[in-house]
N, C-alpha and C. Protein backbone atom coordinates (compact mmCIF):
# COMPACT_ATOMS: atom_id res chain seq x y z
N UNK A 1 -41.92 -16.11 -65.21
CA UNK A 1 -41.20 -15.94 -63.96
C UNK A 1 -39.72 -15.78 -64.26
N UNK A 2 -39.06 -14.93 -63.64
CA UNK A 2 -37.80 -14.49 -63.69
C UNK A 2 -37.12 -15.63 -63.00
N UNK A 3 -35.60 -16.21 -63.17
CA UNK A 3 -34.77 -16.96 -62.33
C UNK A 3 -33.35 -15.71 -62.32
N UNK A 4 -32.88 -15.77 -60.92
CA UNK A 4 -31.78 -14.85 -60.53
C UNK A 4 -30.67 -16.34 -60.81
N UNK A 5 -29.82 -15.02 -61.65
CA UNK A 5 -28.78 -16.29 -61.84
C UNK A 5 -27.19 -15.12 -61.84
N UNK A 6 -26.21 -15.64 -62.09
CA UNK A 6 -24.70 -15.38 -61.86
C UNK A 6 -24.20 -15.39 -63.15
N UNK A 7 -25.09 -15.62 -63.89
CA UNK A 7 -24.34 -16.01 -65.27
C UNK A 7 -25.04 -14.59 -66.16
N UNK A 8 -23.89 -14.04 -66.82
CA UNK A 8 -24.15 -12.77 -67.91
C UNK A 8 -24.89 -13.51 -69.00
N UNK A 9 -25.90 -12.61 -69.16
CA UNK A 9 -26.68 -12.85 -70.75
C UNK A 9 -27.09 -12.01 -71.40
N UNK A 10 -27.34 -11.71 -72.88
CA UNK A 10 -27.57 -10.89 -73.48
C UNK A 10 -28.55 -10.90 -74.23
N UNK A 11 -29.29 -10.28 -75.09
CA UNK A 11 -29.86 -10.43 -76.34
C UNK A 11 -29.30 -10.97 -77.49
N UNK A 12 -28.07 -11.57 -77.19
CA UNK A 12 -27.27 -12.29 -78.09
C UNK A 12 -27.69 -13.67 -78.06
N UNK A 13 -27.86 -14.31 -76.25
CA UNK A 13 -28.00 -15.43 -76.24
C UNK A 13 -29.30 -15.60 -76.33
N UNK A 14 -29.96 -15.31 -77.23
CA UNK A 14 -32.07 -15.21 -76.60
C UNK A 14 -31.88 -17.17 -77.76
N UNK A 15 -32.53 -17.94 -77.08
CA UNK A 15 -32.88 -18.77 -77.62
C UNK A 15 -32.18 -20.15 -76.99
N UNK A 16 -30.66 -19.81 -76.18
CA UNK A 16 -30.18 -20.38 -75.43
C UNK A 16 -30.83 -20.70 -74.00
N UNK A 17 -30.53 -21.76 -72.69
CA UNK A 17 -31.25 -22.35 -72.04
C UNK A 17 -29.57 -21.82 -70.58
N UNK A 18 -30.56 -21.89 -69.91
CA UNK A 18 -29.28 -21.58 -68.54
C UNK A 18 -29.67 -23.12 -67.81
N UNK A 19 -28.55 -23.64 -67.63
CA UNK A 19 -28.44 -24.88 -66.26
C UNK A 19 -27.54 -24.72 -65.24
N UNK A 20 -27.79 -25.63 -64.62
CA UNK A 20 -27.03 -25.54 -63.19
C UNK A 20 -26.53 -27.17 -62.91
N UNK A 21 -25.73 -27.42 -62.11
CA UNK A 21 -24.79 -28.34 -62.25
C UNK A 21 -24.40 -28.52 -60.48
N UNK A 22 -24.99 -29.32 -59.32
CA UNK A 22 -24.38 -29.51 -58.27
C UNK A 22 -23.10 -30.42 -58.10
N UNK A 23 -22.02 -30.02 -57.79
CA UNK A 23 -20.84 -30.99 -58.06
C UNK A 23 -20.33 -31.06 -56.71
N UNK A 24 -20.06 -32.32 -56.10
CA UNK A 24 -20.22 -32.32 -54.35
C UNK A 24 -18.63 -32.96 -54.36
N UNK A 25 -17.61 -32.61 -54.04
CA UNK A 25 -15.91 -32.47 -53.91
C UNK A 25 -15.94 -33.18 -52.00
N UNK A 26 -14.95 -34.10 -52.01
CA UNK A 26 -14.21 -34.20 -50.58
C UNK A 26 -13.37 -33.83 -50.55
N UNK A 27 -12.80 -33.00 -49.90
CA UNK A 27 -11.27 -32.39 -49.38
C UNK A 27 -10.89 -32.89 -47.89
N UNK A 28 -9.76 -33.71 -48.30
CA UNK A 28 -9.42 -34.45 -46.77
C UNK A 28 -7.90 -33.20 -47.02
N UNK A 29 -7.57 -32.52 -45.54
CA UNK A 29 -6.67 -32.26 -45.03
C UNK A 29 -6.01 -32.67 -43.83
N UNK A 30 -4.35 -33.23 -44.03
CA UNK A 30 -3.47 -33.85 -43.27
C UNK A 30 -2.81 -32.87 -42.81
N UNK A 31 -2.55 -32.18 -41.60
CA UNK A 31 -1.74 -31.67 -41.01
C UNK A 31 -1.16 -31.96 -40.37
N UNK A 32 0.46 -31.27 -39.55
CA UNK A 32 1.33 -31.77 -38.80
C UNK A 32 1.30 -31.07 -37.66
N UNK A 33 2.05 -31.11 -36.59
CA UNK A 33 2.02 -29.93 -35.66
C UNK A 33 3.63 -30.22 -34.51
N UNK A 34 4.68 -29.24 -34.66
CA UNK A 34 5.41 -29.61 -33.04
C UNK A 34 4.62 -29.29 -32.13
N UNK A 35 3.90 -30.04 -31.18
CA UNK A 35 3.81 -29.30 -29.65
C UNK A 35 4.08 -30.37 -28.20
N UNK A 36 4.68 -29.84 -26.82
CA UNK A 36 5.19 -30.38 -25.85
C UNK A 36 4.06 -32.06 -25.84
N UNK A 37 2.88 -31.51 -26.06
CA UNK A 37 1.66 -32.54 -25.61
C UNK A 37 0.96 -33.24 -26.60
N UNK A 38 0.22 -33.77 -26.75
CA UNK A 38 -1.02 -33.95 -27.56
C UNK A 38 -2.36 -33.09 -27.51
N UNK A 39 -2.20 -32.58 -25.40
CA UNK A 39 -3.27 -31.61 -25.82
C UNK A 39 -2.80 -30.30 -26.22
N UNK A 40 -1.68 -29.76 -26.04
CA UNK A 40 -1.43 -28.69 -26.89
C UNK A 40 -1.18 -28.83 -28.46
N UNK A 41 -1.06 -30.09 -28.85
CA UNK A 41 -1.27 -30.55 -30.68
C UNK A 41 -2.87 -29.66 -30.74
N UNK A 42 -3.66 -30.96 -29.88
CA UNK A 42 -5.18 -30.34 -30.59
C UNK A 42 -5.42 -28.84 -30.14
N UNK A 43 -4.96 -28.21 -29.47
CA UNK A 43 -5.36 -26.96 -29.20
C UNK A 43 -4.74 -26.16 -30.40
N UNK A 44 -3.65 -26.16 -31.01
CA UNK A 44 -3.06 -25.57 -32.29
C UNK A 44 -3.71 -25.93 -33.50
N UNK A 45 -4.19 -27.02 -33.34
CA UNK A 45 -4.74 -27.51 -34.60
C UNK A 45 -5.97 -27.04 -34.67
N UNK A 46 -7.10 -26.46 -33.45
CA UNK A 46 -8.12 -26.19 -33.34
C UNK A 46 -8.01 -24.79 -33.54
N UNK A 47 -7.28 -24.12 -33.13
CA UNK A 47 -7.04 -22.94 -33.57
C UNK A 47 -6.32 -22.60 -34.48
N UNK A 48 -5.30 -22.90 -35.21
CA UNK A 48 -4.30 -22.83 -36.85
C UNK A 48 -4.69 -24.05 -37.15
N UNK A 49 -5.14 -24.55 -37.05
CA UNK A 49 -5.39 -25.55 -38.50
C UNK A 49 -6.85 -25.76 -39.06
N UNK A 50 -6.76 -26.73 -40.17
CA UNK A 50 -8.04 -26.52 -40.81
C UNK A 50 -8.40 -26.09 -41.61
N UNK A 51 -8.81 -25.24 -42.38
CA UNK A 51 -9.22 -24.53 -43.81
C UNK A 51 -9.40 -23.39 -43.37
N UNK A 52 -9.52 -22.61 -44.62
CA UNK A 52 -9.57 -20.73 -43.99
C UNK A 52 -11.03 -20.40 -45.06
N UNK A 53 -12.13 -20.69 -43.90
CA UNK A 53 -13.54 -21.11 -44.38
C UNK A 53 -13.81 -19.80 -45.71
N UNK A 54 -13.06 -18.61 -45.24
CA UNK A 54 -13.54 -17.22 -45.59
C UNK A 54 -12.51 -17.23 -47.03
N UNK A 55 -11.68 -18.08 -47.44
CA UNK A 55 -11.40 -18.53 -48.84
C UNK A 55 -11.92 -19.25 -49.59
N UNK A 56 -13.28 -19.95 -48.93
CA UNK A 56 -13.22 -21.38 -49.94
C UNK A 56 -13.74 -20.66 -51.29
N UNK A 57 -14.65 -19.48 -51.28
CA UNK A 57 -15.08 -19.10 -52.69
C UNK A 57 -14.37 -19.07 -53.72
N UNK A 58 -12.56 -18.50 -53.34
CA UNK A 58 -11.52 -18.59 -54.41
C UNK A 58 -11.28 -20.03 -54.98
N UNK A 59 -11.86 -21.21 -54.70
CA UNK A 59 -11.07 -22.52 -55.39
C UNK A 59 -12.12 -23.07 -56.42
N UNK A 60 -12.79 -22.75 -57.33
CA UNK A 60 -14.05 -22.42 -57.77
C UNK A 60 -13.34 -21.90 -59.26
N UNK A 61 -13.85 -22.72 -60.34
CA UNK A 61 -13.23 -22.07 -61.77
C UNK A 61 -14.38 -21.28 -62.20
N UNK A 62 -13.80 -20.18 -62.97
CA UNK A 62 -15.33 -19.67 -63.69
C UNK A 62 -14.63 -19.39 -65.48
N UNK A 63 -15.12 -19.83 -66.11
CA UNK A 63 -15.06 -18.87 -67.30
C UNK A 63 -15.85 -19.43 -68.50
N UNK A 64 -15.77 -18.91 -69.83
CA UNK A 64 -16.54 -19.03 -71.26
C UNK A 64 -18.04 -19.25 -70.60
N UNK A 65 -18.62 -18.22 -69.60
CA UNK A 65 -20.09 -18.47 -69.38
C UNK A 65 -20.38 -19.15 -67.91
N UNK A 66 -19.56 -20.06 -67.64
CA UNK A 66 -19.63 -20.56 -66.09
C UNK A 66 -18.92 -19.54 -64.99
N UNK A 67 -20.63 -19.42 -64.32
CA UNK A 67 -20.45 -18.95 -63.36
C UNK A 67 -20.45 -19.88 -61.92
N UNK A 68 -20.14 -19.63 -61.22
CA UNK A 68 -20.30 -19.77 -59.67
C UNK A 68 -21.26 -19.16 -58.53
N UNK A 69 -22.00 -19.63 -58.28
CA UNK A 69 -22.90 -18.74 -57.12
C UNK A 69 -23.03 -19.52 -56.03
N UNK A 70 -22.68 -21.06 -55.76
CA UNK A 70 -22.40 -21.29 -54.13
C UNK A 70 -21.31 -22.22 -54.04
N UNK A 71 -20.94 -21.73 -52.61
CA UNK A 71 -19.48 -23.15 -52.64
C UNK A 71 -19.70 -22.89 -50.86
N UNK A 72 -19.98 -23.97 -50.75
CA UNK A 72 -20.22 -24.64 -49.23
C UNK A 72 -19.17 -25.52 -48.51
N UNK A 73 -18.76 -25.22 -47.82
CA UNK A 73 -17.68 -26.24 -47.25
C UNK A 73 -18.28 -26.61 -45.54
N UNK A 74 -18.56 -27.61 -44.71
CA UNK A 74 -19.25 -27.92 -43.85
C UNK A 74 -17.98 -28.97 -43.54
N UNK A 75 -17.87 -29.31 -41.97
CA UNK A 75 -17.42 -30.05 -41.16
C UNK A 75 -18.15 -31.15 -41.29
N UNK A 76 -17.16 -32.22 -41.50
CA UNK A 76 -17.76 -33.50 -41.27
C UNK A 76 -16.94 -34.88 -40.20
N UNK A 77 -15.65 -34.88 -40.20
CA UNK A 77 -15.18 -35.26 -39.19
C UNK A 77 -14.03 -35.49 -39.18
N UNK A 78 -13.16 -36.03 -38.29
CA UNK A 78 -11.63 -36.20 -38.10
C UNK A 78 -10.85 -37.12 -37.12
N UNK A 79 -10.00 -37.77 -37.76
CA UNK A 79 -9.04 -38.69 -36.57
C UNK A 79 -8.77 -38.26 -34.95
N UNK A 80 -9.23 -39.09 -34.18
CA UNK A 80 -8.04 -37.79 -33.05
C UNK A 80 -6.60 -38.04 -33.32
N UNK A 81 -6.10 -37.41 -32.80
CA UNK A 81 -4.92 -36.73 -32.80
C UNK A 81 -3.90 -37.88 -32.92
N UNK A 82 -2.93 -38.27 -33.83
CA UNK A 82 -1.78 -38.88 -33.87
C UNK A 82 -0.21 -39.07 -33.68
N UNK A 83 -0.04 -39.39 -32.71
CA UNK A 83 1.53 -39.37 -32.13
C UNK A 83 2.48 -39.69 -33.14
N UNK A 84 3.31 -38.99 -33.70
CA UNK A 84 4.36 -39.93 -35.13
C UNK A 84 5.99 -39.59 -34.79
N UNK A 85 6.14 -39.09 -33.09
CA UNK A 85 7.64 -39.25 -33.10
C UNK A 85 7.87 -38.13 -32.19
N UNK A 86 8.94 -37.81 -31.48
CA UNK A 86 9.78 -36.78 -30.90
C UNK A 86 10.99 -36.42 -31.26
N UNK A 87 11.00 -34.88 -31.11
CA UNK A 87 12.28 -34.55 -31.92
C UNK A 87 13.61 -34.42 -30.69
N UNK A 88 14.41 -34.85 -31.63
CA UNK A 88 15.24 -35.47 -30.28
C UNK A 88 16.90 -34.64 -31.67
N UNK A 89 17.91 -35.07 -30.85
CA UNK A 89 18.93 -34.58 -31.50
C UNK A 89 19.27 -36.16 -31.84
N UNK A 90 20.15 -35.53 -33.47
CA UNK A 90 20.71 -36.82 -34.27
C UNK A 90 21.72 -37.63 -33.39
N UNK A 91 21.87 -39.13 -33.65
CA UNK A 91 23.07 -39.42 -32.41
C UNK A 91 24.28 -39.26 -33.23
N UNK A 92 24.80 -38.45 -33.67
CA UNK A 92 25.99 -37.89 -34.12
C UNK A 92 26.90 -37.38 -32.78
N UNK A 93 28.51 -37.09 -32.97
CA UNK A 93 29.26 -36.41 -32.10
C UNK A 93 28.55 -35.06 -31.72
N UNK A 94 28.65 -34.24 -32.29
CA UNK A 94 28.08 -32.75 -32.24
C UNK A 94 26.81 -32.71 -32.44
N UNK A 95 25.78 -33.29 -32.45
CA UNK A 95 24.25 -32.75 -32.55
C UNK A 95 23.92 -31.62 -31.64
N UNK A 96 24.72 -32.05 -30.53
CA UNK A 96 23.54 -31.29 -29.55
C UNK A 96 24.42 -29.68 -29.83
N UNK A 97 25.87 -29.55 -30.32
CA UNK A 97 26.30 -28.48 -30.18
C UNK A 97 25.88 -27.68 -32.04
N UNK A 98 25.76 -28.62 -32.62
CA UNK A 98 25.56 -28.14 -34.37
C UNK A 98 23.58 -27.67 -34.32
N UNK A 99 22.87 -28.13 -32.95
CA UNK A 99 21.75 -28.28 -33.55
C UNK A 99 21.22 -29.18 -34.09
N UNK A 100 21.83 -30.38 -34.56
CA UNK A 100 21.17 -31.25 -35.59
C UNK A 100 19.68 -32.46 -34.94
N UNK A 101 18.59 -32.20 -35.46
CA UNK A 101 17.99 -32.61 -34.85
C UNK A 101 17.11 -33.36 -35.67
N UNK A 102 16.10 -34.51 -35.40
CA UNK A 102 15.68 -35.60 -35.95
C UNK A 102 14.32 -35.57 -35.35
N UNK A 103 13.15 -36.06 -35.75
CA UNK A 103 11.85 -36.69 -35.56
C UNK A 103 12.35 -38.19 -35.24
N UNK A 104 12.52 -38.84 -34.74
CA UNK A 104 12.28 -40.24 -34.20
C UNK A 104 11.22 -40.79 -33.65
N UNK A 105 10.37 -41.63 -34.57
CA UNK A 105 9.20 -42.43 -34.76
C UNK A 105 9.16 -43.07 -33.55
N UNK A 106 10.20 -43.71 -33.02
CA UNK A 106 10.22 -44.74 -32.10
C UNK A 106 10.12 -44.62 -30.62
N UNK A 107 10.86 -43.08 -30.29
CA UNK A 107 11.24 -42.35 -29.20
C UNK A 107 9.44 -42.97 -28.11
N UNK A 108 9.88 -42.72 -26.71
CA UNK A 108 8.37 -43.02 -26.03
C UNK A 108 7.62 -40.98 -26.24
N UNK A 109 6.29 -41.33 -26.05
CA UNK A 109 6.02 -39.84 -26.43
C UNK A 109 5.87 -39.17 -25.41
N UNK A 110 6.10 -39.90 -23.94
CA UNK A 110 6.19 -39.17 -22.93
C UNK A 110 7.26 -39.29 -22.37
N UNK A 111 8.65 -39.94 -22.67
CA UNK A 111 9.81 -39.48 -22.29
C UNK A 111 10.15 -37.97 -22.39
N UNK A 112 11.28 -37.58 -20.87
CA UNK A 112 11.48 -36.57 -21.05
C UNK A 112 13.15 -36.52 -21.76
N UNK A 113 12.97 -35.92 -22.34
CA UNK A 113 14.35 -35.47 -23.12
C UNK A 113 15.29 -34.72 -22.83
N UNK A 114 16.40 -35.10 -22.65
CA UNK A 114 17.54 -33.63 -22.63
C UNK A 114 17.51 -32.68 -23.57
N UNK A 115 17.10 -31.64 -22.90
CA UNK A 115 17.26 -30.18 -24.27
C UNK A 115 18.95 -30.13 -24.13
């Protein structure tokens, strides 16, 4: 019986043995996001964030004979959404006229702010 495999062989290797090797990886990704809300956080994050499923084949080494023939990446789960601050201007003289602006941890997350 024939086995379909990914890996080149020749009449060079006749006497050699082909294996296979399942190697199961967690990839936790932390992202950030500015948005007015929390539900516009998760709506950005649901749509730009996350992994770019249609790359995962590129992170995958191959060489001296190792090949690659599956790489699966599947959803498994996630925090909701975490509040870590509002960006507010530095309390400097000129912030609000230089721009200078700060994330403040402490700020309430539904205060409204002077732009």
């Amino acid at each position: 019986m024939t086995v379909k495999t990914e890996c080149s062989f020749s009449a060079d290797d006749v006497g050699k043995n082909l294996y296979r090797k399942r190697t199961f990886y967690r990839i936790e990704v932390i992202q950030e996001v500015i948005a007015k809300d929390q539900d516009e956080a998760d709506s950005l994050f649901l749509d730009h964030g996350g992994i770019d499923y249609s790359r995962v084949n590129e992170i995958a080494n191959s060489g001296m004979g190792v090949e690659t023939s599956v790489i699966d990446a599947d959803y498994d789960d996630s925090d909701t959404t975490e509040y870590r601050g509002k960006v507010v201007y530095e309390d400097t003289e000129f912030a609000k006229e230089d721009g200078d602006v700060e994330i403040d941890q402490f700020a309430d997350e539904h205060a409204k702010v002077e732009a």
